[in-house]
Each structure stands twice: as C-alpha cells, then as structure tokens.
PDB file of N, CA and C in Angstrom:
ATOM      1  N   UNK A   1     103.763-123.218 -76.238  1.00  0.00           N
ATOM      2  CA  UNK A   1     104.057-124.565 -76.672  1.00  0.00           C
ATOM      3  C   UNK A   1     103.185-124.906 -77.877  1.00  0.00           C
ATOM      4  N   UNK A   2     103.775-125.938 -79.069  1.00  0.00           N
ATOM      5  CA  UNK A   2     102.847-126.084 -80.356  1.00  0.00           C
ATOM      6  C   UNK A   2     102.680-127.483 -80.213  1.00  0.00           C
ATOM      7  N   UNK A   3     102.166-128.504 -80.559  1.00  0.00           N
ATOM      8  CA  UNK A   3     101.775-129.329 -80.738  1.00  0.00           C
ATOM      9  C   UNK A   3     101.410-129.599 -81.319  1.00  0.00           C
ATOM     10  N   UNK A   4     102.215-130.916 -82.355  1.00  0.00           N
ATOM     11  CA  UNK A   4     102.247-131.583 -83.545  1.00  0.00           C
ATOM     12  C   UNK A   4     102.282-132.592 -83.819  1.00  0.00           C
ATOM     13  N   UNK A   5     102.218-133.145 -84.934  1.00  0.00           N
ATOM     14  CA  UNK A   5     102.108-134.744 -85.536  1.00  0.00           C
ATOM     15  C   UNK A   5     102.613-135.048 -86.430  1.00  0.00           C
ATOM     16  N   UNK A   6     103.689-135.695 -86.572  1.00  0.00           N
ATOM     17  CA  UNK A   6     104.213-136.162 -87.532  1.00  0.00           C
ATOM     18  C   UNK A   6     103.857-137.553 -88.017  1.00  0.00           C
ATOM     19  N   UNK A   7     103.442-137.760 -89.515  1.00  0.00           N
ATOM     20  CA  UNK A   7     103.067-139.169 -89.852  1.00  0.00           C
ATOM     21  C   UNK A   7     104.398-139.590 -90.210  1.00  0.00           C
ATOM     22  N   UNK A   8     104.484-141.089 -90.512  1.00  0.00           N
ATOM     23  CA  UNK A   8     105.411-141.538 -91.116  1.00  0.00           C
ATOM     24  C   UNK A   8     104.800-142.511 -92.339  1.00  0.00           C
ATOM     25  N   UNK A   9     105.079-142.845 -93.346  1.00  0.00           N
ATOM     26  CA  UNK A   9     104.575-144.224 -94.352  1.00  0.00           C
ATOM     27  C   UNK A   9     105.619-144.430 -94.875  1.00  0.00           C
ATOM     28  N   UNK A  10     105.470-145.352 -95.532  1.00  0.00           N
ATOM     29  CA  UNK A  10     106.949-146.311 -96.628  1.00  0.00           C
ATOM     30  C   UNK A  10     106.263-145.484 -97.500  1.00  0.00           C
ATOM     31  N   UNK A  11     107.343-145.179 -99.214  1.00  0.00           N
ATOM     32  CA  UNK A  11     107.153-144.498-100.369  1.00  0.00           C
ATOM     33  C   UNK A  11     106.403-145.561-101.224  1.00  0.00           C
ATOM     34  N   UNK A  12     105.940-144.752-101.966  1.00  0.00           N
ATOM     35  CA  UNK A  12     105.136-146.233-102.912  1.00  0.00           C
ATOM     36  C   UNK A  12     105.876-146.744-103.246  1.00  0.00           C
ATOM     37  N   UNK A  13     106.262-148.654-103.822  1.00  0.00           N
ATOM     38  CA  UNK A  13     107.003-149.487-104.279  1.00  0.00           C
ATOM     39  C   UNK A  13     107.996-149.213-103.580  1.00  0.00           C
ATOM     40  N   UNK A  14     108.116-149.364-102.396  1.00  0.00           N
ATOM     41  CA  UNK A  14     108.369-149.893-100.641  1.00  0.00           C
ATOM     42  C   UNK A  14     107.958-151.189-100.452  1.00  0.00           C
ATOM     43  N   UNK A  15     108.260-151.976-100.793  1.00  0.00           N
ATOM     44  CA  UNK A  15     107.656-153.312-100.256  1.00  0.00           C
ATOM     45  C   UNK A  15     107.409-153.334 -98.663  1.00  0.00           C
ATOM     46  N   UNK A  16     106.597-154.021 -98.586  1.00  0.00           N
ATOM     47  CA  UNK A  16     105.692-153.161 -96.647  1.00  0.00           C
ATOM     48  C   UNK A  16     105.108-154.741 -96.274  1.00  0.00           C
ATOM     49  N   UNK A  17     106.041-155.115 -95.806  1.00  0.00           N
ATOM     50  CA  UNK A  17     105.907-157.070 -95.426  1.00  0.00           C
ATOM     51  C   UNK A  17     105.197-156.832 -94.327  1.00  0.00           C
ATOM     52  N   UNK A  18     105.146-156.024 -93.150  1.00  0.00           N
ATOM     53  CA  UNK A  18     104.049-155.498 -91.823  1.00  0.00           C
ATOM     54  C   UNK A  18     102.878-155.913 -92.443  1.00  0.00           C
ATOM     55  N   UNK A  19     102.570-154.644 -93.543  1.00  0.00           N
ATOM     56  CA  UNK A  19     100.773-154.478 -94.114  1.00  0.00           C
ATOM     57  C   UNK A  19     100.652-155.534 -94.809  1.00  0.00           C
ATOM     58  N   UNK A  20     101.066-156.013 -95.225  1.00  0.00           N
ATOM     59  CA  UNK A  20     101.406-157.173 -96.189  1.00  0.00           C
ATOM     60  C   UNK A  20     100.649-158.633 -94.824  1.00  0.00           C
ATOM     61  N   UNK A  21     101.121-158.649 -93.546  1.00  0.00           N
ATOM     62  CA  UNK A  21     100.312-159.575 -92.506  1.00  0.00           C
ATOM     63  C   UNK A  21      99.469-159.342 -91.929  1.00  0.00           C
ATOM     64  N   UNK A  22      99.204-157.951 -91.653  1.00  0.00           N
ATOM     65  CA  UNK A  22      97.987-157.411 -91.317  1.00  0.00           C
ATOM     66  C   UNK A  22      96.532-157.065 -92.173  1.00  0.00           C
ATOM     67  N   UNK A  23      97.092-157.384 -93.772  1.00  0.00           N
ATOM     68  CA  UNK A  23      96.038-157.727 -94.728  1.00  0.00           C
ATOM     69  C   UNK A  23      95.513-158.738 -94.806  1.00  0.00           C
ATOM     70  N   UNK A  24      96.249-160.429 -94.422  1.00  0.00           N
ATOM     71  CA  UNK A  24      96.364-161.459 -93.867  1.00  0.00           C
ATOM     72  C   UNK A  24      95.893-161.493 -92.961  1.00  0.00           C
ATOM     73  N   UNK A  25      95.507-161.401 -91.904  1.00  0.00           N
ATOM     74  CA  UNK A  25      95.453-161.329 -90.820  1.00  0.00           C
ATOM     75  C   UNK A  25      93.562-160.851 -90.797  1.00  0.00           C
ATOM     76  N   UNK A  26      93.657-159.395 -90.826  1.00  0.00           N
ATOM     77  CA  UNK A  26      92.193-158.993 -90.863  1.00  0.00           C
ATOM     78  C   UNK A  26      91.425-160.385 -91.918  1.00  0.00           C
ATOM     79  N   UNK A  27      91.838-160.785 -93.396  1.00  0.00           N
ATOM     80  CA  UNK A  27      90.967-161.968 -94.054  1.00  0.00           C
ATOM     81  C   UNK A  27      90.981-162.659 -92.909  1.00  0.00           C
ATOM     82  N   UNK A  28      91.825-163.303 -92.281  1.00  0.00           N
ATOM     83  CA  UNK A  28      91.568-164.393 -91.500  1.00  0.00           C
ATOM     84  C   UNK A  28      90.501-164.546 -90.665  1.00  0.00           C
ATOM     85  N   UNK A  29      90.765-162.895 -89.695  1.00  0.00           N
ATOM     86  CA  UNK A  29      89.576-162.694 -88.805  1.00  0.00           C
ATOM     87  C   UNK A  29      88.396-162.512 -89.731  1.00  0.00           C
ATOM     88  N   UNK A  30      87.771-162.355 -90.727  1.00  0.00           N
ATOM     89  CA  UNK A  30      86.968-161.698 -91.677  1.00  0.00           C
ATOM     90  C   UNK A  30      86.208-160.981 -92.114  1.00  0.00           C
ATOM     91  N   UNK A  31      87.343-160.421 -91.785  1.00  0.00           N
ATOM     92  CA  UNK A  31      87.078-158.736 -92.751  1.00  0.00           C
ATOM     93  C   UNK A  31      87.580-158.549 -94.005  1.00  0.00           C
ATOM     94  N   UNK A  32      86.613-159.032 -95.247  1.00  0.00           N
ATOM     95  CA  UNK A  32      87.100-159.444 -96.478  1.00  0.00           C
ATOM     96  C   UNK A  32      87.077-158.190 -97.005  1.00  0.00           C
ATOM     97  N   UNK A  33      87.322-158.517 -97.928  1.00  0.00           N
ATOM     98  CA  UNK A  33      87.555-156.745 -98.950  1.00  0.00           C
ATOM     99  C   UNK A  33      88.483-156.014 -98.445  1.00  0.00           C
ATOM    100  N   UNK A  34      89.645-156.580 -97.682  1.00  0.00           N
ATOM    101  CA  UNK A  34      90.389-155.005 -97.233  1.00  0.00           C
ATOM    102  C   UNK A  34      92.026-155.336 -98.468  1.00  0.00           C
ATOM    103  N   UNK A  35      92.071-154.443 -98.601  1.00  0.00           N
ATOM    104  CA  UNK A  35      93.673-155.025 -99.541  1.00  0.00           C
ATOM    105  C   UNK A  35      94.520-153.719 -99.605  1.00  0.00           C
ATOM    106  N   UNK A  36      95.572-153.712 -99.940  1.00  0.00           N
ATOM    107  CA  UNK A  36      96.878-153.155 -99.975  1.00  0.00           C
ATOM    108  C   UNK A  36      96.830-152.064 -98.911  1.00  0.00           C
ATOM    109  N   UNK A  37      96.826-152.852 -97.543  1.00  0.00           N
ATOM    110  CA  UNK A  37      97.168-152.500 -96.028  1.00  0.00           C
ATOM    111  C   UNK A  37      98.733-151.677 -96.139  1.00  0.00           C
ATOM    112  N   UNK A  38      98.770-150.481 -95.758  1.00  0.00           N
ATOM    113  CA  UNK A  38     100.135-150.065 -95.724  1.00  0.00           C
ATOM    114  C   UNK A  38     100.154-149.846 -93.903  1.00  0.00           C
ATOM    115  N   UNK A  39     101.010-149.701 -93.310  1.00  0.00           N
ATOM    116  CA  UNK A  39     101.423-149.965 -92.314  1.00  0.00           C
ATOM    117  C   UNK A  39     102.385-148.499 -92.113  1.00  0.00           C
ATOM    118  N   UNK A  40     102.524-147.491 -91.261  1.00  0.00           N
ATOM    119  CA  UNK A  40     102.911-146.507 -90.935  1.00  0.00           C
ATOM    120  C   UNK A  40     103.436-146.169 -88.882  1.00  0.00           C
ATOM    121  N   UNK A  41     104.562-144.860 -88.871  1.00  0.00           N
ATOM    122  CA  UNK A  41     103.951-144.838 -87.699  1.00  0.00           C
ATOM    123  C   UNK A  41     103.446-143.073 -87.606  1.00  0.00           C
ATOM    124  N   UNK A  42     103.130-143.119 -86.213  1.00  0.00           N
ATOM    125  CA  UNK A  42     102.567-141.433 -85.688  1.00  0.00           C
ATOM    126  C   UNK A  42     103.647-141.159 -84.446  1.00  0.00           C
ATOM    127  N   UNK A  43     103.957-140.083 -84.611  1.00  0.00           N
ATOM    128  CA  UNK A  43     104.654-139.265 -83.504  1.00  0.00           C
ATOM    129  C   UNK A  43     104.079-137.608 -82.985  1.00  0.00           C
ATOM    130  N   UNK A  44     103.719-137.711 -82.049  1.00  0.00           N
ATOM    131  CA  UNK A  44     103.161-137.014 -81.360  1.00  0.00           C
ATOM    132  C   UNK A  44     103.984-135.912 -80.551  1.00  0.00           C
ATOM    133  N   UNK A  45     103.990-134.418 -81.054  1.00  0.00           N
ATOM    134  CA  UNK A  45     105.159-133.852 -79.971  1.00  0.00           C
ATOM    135  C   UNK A  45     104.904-132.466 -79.446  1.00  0.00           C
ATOM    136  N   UNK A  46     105.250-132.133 -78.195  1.00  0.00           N
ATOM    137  CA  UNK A  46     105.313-130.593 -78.290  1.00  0.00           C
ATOM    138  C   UNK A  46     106.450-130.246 -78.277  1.00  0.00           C
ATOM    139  N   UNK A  47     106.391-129.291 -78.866  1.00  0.00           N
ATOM    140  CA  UNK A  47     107.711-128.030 -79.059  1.00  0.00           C
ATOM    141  C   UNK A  47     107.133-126.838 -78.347  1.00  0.00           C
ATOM    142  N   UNK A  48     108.145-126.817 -77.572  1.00  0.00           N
ATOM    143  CA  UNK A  48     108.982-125.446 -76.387  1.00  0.00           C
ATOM    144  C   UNK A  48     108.687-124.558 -77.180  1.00  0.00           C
ATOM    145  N   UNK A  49     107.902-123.556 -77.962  1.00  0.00           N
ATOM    146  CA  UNK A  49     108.070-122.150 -78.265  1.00  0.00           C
ATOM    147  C   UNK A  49     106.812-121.815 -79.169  1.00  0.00           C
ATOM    148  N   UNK A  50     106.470-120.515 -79.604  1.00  0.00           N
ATOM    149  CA  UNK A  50     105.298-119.728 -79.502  1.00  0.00           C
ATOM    150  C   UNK A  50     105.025-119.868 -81.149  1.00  0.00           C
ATOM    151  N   UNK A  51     106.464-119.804 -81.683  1.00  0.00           N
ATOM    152  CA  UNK A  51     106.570-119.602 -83.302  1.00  0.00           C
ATOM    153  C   UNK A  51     106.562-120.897 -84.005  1.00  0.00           C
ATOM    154  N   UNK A  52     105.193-120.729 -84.835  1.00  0.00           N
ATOM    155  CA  UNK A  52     105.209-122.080 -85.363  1.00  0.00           C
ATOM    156  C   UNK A  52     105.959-122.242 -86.614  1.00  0.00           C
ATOM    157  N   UNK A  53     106.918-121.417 -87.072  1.00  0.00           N
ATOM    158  CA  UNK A  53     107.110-121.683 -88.338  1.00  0.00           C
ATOM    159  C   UNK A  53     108.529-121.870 -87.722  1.00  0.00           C
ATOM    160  N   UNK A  54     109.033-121.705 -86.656  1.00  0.00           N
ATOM    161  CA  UNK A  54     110.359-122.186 -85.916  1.00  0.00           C
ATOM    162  C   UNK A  54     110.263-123.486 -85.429  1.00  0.00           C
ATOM    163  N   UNK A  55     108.788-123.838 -84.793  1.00  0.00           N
ATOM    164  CA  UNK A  55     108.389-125.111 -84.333  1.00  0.00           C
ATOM    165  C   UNK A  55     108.536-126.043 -86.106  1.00  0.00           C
ATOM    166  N   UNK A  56     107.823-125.782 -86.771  1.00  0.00           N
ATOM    167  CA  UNK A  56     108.019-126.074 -88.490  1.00  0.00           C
ATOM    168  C   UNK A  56     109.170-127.063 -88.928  1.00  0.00           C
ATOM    169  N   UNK A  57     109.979-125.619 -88.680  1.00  0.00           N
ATOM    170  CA  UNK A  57     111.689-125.735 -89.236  1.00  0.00           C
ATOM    171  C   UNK A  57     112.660-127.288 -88.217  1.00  0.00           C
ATOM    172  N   UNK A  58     112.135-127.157 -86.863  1.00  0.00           N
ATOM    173  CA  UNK A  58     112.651-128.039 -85.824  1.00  0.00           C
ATOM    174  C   UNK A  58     111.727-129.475 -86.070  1.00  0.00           C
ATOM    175  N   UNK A  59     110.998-129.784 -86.375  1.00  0.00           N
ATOM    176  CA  UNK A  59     110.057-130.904 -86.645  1.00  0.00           C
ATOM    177  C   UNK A  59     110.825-131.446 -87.780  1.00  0.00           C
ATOM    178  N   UNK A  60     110.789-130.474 -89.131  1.00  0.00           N
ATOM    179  CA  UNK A  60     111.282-131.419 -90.090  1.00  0.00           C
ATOM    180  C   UNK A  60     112.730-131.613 -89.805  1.00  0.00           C
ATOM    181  N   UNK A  61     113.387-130.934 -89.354  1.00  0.00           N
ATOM    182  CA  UNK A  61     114.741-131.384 -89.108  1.00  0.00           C
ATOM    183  C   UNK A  61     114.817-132.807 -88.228  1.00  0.00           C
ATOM    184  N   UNK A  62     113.996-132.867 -87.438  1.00  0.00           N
ATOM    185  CA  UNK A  62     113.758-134.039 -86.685  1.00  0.00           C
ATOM    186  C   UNK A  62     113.512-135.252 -87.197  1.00  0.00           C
ATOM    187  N   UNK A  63     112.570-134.810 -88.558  1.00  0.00           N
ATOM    188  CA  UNK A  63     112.303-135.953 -89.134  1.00  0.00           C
ATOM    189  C   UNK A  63     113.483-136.324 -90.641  1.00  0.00           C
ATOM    190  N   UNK A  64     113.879-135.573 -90.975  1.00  0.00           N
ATOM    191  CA  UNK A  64     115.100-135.619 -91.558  1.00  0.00           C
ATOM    192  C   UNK A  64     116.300-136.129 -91.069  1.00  0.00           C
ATOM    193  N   UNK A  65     116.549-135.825 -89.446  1.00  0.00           N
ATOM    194  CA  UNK A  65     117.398-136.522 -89.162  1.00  0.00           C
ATOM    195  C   UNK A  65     117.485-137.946 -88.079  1.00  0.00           C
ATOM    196  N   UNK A  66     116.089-137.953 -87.480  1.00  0.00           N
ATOM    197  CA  UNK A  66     115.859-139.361 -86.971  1.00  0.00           C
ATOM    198  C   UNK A  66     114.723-140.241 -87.147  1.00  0.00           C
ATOM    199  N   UNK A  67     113.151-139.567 -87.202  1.00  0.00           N
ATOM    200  CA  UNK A  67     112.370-139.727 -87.323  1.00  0.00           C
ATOM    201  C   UNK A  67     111.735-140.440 -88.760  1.00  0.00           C
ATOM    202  N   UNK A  68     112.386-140.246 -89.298  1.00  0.00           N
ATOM    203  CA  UNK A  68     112.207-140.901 -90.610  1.00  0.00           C
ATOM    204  C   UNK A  68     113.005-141.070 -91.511  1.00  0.00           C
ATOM    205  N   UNK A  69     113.199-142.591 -91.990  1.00  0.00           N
ATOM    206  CA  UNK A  69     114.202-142.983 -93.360  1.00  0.00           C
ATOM    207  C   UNK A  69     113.609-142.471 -94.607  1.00  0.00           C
ATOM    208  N   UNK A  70     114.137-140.891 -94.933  1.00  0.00           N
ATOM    209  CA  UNK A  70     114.011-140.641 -96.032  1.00  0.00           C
ATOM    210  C   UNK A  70     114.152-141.252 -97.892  1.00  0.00           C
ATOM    211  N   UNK A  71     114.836-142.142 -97.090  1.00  0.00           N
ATOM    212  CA  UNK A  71     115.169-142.937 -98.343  1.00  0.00           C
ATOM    213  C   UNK A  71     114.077-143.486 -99.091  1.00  0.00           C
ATOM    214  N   UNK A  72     113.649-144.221 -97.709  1.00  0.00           N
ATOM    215  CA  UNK A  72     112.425-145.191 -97.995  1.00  0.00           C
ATOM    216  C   UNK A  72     111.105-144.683 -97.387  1.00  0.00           C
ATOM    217  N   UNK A  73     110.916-143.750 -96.803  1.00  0.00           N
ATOM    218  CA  UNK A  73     109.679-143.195 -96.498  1.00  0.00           C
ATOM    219  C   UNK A  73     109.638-141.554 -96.574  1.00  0.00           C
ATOM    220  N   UNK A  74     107.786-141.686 -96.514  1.00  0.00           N
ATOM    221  CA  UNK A  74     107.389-139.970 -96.531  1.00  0.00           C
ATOM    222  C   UNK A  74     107.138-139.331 -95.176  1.00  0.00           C
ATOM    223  N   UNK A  75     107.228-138.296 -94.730  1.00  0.00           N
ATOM    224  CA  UNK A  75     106.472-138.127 -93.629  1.00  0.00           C
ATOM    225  C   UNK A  75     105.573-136.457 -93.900  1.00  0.00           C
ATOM    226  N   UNK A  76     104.620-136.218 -93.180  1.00  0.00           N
ATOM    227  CA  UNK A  76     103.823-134.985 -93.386  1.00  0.00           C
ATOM    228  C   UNK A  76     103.693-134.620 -92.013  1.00  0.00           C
ATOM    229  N   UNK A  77     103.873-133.567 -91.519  1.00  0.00           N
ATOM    230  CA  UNK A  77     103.770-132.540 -90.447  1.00  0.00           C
ATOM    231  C   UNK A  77     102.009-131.722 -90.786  1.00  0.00           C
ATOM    232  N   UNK A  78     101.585-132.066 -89.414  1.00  0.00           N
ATOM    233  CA  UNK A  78     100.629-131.533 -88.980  1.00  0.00           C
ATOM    234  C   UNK A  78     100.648-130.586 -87.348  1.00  0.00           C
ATOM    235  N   UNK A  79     100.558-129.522 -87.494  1.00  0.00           N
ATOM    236  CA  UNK A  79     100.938-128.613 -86.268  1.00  0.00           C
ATOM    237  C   UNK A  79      99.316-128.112 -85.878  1.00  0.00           C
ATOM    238  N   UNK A  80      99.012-128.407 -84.556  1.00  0.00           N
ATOM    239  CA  UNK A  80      98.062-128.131 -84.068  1.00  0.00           C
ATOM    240  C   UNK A  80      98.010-126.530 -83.546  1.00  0.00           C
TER     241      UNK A  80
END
C-alpha cells in the first residue's frame, strides 16, 4: 500500500473570497501582518498496490478527474 497527499490551491488570479475572510478574520482576532491568505484543500489517500509510479498515474487521474477543478486550480502529489 502507498500513501499519499494530494494538495489542492486556486491558480494565481483565482479570486479566493474564503482567504480573502480568513485574512479578515485573523486582523480581527490580531494577528496583524498576515495578508494574501490563500485558502486550499488536502486529501489524504492510500492506494492498493506496491508500484508507485502506478500509484502516480491513479492519483493524478483522480485529481484530473474529481479531485480538482483544473480549470481553476493546481494540485501537487506527494507519495509517501
């Protein structure tokens, strides 16, 4: 079994209205100095099999086809 991580983020000039309240938000509580908060998610997975460059191939397909709006976001694979 492999075990991996897929990030997700919006592409730059993504407008990101989330980080955008949570930059808001931390000033409020005050924690000054923090600015252009981007907002992302993490997916956490194992894959069934020994070969990581098969585990690889099945991740990005995953994220190509559900895991992430390519349109508007990046994602990076990290395989443990």
């Amino acid at each position: 079994m492999i075990k991996a991580r897929v990030t997700v983020t919006l592409k730059n000039g993504v407008l990101d209205p989330q980080g955008k309240a949570i930059e808001g938000a931390l000033g409020a509580l005050g924690f000054d100095g923090v600015n252009q908060v981007r907002q992302g998610k993490v997916f956490d997975l194992v894959v069934e099999t020994s070969d990581k460059a098969q585990a690889e191939e099945q991740i990005k397909a995953m994220c190509e086809k559900l895991l992430a709006n390519t349109v508007i976001e990046n994602y990076a694979i990290s395989i443990a």
